[in-house]
Protein backbone atom coordinates (compact mmCIF):
# COMPACT_ATOMS: atom_id res chain seq x y z
CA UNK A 1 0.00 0.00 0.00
CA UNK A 2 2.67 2.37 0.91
CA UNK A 3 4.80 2.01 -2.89
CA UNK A 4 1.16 2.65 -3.82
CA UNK A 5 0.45 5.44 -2.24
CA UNK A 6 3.59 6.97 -3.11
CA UNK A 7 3.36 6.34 -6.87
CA UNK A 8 -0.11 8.18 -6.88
CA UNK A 9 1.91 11.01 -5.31
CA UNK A 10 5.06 11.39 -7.83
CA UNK A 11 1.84 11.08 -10.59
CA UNK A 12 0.48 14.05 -9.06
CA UNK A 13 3.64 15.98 -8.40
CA UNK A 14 4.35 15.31 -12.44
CA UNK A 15 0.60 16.66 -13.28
CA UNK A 16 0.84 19.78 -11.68
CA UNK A 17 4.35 20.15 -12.75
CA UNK A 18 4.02 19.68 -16.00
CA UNK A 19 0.39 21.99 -15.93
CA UNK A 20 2.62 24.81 -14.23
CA UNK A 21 5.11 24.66 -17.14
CA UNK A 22 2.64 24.39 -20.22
CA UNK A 23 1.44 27.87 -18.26
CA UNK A 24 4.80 29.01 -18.36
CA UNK A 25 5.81 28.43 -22.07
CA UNK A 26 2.49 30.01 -23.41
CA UNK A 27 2.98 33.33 -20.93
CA UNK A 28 6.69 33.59 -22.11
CA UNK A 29 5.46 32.82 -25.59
CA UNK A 30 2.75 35.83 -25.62
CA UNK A 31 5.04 38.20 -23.76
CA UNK A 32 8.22 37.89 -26.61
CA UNK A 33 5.08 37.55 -29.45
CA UNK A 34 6.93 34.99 -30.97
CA UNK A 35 4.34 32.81 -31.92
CA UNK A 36 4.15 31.53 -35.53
CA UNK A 37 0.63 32.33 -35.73
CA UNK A 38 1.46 36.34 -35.40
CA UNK A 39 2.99 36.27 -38.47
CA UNK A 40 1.50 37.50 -41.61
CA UNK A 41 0.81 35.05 -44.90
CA UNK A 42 3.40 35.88 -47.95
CA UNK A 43 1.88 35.47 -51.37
CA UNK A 44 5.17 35.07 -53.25
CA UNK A 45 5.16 35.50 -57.77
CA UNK A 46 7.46 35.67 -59.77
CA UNK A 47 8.64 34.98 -63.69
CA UNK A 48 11.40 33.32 -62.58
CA UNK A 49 10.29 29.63 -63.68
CA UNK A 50 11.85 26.73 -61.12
CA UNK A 51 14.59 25.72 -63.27
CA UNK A 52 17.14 27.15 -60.94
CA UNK A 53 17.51 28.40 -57.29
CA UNK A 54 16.07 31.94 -57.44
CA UNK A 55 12.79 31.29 -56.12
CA UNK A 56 14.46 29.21 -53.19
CA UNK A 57 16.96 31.65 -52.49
CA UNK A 58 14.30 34.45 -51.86
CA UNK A 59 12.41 31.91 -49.28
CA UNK A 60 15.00 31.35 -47.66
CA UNK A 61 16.10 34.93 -47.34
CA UNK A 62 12.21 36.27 -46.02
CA UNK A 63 12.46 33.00 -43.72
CA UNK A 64 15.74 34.46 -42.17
CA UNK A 65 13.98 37.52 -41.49
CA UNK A 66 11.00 36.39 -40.32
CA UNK A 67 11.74 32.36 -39.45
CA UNK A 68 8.73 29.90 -39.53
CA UNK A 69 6.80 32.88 -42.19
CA UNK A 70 4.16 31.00 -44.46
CA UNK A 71 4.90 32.22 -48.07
CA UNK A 72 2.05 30.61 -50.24
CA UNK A 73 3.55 30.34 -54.14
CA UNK A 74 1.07 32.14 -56.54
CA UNK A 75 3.15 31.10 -59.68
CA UNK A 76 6.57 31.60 -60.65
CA UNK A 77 5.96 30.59 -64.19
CA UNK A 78 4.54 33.90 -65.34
CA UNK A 79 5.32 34.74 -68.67
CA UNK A 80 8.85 36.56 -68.42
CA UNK A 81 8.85 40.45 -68.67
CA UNK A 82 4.99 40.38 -69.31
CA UNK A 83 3.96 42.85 -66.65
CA UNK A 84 -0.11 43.49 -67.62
CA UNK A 85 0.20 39.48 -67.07
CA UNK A 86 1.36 39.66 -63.75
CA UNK A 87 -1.12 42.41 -62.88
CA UNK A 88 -4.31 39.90 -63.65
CA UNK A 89 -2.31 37.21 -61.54
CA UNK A 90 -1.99 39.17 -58.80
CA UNK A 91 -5.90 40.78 -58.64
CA UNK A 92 -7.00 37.55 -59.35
CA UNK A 93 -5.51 35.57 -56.57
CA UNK A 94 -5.22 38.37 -53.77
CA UNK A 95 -9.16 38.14 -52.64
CA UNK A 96 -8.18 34.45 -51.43
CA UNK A 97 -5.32 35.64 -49.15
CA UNK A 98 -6.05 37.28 -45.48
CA UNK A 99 -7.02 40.81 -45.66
CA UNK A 100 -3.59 41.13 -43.99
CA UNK A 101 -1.24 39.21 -46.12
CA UNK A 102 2.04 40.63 -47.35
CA UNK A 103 2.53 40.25 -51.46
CA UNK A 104 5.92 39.86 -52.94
CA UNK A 105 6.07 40.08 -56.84
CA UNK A 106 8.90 40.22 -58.50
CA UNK A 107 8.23 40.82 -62.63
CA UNK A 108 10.66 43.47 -63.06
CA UNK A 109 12.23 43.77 -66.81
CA UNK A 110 13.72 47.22 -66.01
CA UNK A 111 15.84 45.70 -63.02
CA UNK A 112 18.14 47.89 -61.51
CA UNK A 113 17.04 51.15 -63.23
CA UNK A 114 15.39 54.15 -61.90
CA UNK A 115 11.89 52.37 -61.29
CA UNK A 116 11.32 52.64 -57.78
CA UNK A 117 11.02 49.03 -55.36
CA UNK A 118 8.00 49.93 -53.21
CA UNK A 119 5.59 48.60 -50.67
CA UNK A 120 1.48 50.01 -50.96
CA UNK A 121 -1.37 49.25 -49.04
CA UNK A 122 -4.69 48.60 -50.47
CA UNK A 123 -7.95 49.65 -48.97
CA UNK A 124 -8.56 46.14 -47.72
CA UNK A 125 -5.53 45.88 -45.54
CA UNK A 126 -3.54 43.72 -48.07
CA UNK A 127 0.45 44.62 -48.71
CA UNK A 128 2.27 44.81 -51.68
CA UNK A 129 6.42 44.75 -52.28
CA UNK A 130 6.96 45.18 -55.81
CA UNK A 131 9.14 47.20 -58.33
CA UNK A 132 6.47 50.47 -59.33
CA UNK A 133 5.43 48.94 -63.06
CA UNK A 134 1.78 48.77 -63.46
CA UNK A 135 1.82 45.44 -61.13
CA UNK A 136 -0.32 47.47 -58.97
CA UNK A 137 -3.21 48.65 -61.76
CA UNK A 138 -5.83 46.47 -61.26
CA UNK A 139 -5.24 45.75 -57.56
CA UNK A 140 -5.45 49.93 -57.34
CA UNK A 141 -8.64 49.69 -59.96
CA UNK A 142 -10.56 47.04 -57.83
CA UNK A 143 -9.22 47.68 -54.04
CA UNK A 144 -7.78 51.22 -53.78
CA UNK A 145 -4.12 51.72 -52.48
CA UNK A 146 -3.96 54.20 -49.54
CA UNK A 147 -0.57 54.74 -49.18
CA UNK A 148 2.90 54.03 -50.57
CA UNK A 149 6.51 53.82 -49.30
CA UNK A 150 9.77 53.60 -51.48
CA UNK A 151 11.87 51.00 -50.15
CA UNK A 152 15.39 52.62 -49.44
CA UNK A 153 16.41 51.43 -45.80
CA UNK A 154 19.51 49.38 -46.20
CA UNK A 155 17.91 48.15 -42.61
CA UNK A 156 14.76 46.87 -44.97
CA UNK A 157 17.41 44.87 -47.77
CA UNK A 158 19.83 42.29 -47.37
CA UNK A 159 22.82 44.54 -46.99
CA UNK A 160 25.28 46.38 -48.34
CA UNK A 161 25.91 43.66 -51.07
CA UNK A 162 22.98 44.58 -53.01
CA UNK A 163 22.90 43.74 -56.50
CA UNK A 164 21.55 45.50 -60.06
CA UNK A 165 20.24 42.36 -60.98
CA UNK A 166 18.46 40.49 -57.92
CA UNK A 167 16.14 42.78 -56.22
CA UNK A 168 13.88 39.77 -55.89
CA UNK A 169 16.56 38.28 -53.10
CA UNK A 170 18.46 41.73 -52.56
CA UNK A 171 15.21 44.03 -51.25
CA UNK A 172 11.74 42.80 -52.54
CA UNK A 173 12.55 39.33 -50.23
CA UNK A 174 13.87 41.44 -46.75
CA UNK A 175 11.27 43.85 -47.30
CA UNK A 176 8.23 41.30 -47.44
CA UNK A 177 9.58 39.25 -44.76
CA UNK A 178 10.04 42.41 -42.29
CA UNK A 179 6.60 43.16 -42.98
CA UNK A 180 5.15 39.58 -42.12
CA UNK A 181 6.40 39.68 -38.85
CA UNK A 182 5.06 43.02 -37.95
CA UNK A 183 7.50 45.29 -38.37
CA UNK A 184 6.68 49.53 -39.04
CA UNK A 185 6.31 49.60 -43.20
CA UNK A 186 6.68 53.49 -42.78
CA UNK A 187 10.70 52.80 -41.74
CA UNK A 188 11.05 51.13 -45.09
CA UNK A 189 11.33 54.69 -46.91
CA UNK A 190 10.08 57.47 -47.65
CA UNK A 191 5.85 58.31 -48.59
CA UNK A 192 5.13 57.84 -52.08
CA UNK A 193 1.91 60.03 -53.42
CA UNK A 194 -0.74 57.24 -54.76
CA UNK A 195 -0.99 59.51 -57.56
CA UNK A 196 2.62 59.22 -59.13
CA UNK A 197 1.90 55.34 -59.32
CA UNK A 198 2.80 53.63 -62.13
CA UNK A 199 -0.41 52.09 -64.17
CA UNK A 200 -1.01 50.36 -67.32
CA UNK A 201 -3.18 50.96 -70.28
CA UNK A 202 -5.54 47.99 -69.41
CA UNK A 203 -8.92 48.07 -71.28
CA UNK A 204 -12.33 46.07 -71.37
CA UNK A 205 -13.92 45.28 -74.05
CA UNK A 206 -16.26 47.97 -75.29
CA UNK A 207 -19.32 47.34 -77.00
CA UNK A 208 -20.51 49.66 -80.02
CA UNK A 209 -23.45 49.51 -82.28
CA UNK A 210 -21.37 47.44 -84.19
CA UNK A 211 -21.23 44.71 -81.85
CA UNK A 212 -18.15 43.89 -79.04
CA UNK A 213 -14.77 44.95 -79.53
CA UNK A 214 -11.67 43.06 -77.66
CA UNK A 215 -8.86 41.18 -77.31
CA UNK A 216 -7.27 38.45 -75.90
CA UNK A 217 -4.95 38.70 -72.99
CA UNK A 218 -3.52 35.57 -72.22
CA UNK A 219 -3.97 31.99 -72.08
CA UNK A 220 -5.80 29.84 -69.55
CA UNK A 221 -2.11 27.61 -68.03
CA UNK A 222 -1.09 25.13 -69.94
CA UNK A 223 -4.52 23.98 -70.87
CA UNK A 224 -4.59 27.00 -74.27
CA UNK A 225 -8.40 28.33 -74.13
CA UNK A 226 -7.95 32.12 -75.01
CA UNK A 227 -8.48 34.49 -72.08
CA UNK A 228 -10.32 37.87 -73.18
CA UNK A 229 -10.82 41.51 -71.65
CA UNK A 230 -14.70 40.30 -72.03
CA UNK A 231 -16.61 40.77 -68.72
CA UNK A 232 -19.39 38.61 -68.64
CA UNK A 233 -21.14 41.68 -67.94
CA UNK A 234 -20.40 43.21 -70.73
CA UNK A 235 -20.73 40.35 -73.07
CA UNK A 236 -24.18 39.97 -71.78
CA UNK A 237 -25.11 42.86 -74.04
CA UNK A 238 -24.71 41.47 -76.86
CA UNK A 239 -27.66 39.08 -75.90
CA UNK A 240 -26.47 35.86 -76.27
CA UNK A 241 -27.78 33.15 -74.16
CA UNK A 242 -26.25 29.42 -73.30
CA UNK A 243 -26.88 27.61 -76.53
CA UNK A 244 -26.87 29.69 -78.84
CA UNK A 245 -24.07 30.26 -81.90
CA UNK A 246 -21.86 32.66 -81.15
CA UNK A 247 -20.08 34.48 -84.40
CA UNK A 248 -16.73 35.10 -83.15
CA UNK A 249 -13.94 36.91 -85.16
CA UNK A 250 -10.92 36.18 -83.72
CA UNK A 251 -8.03 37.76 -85.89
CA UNK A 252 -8.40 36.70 -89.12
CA UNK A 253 -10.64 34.01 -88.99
CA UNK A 254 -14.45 33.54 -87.93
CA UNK A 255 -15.60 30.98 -85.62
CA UNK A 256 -19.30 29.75 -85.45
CA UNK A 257 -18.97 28.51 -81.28
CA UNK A 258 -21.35 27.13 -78.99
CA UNK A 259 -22.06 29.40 -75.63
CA UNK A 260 -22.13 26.46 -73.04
CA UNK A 261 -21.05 26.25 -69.34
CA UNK A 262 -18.32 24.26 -69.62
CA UNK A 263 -16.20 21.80 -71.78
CA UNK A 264 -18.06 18.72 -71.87
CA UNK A 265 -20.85 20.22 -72.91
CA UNK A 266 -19.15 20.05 -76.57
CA UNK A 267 -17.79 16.69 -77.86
CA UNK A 268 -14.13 15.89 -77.48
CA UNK A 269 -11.97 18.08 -79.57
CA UNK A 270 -14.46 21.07 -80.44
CA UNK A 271 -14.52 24.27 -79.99
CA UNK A 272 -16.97 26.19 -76.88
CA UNK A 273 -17.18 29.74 -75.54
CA UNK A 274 -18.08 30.07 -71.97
CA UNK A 275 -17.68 31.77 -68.80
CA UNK A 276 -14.51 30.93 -67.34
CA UNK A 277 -14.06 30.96 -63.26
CA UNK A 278 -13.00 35.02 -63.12
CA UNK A 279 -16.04 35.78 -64.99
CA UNK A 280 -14.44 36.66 -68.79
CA UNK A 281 -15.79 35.33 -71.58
CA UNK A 282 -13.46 32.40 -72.90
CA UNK A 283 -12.80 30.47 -75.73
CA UNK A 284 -11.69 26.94 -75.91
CA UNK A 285 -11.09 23.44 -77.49
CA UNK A 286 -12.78 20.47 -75.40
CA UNK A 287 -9.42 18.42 -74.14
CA UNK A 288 -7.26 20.47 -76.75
CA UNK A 289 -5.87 24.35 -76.93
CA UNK A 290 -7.45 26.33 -78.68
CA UNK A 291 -4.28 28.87 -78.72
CA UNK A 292 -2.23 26.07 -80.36
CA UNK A 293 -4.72 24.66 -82.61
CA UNK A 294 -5.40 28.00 -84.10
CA UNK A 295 -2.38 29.86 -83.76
CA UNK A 296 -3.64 32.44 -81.68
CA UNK A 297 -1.39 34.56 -79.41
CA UNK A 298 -2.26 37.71 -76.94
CA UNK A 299 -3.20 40.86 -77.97
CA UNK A 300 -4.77 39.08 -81.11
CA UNK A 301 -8.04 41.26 -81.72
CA UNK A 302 -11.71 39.97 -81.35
CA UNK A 303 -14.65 40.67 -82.09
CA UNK A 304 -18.62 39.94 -82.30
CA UNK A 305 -21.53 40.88 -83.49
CA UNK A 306 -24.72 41.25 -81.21
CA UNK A 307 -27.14 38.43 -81.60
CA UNK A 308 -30.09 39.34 -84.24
């Protein structure tokens, strides 16, 4: 009875000590804020493709800064140099991150040049470290941007080794990182006016009483149905309904296509038009691309008539 009793005594001893511990590590852990969960989500792009160790250099830079950060990969296979690309990646992905997440985008053909490296902050709490290009157009469009900072605080970069050539690792990385853990974006640099912001020329579609007037902007991954500037909003106008044969000039060349909901709605290896999933009128080939099948590259002109 007595090793008994004094086994159920050490067991209790253990219990409490190991309660009054756990209570320790979690008020140590809230006092220093060093808790994974206080940092902020990275959305990371780049055209940088995978083929070498650029992308895994600048994660492991932003995780020096900020160690255990969660950097979520948006694509680093955007088409290289193509900025008005990069733009629809970025608007079209953001409204999935947390309204606080940090951005870092890194499409940047003038490199090292007088284009400023900045950080902005959209009306919905989102941040974005990019070089000033247009990245920001349809982000500032759709969200707003209330503020701006240029990023020249060596403390904000990886040092005083900085390159011409790899702002992606040299500032756009640090930068990101120091703003997923927390850290004051106003020490980055100095204000930027909202204003002075570089855009692009993105347009819609426009629709004329000659019928709809686009273009298309890109291709839908590696899968080739044509992305247009098409709202479905606006290509409701033209008063085409599911089913019906759309008359679509597309260059050169006129298509007859079926308006369906999706792909199998068509038989294998013909041709649709249909809503894709960011609301744009699209064109495709069921199971084929219609890009490579037709030839067609961006900024090829389109164009249809409203339905009589």
């Amino acid at each position: 009875m007595r090793r008994l009793d004094l086994f159920k005594k050490i067991c209790v001893l253990l219990l409490v000590a190991g309660f009054s511990w756990t209570g320790l590590v979690r008020e140590v852990s809230a006092q220093s804020g060093s808790s994974e969960t206080a940092l902020r989500t990275v959305g990371f792009m780049t055209d940088f493709d995978v083929k070498d160790d650029a992308v895994g250099i600048c994660k492991a830079v932003m995780n020096g800064v900020a160690p255990g950060v969660r950097i979520i990969d948006i694509t680093h296979q955007a088409t290289p140099y193509d900025i008005a690309e990069g733009a629809r990646f970025l608007a079209g992905s953001s409204p999935y991150f947390p309204k606080d997440a940090v951005f870092v985008v890194v499409i940047d053909p003038t490199v090292g040049s007088t284009r400023r490296a900045i950080i902005a902050h959209s009306k919905t709490g989102q941040y974005f470290v990019l070089p000033d290009n247009g990245l920001l157009t349809l982000i500032q469009d759709r969200d707003g941007i209330d503020g701006a900072r240029q990023i020249t605080n060596p403390e904000w970069m990886i040092g005083a080794k900085t390159s011409s050539t790899f702002h992606g690792r040299d500032i756009f990385s640090p930068a990101g990182a120091h703003l997923a853990r927390g850290d004051d974006w106003t020490k980055a640099g100095p204000a930027v006016e909202v204003a002075s912001l570089v855009r692009l020329d993105l347009r819609s579609a426009v629709v004329d009483a000659s019928g709809l007037h686009g273009e298309v902007i890109g291709t839908d991954g590696p899968f080739g149905n044509l992305v247009l500037n098409v709202p479905a909003e606006t290509f409701a106008k033209l008063g085409y309904r599911v089913g019906d044969i759309v008359p679509v000039q597309v260059g050169d060349h006129l298509y007859q296509l079926p308006f369906v909901k999706t792909f199998s709605d068509v038989a294998v290896g013909k041709p649709l038009a249909y809503i894709d999933s960011r609301g744009r009128l699209s064109l495709g080939i069921n199971q084929n691309s219609f890009a490579d099948t037709y030839g067609v590259r961006a900024s090829t002109p389109i164009s249809i008539v409203a339905k009589r």
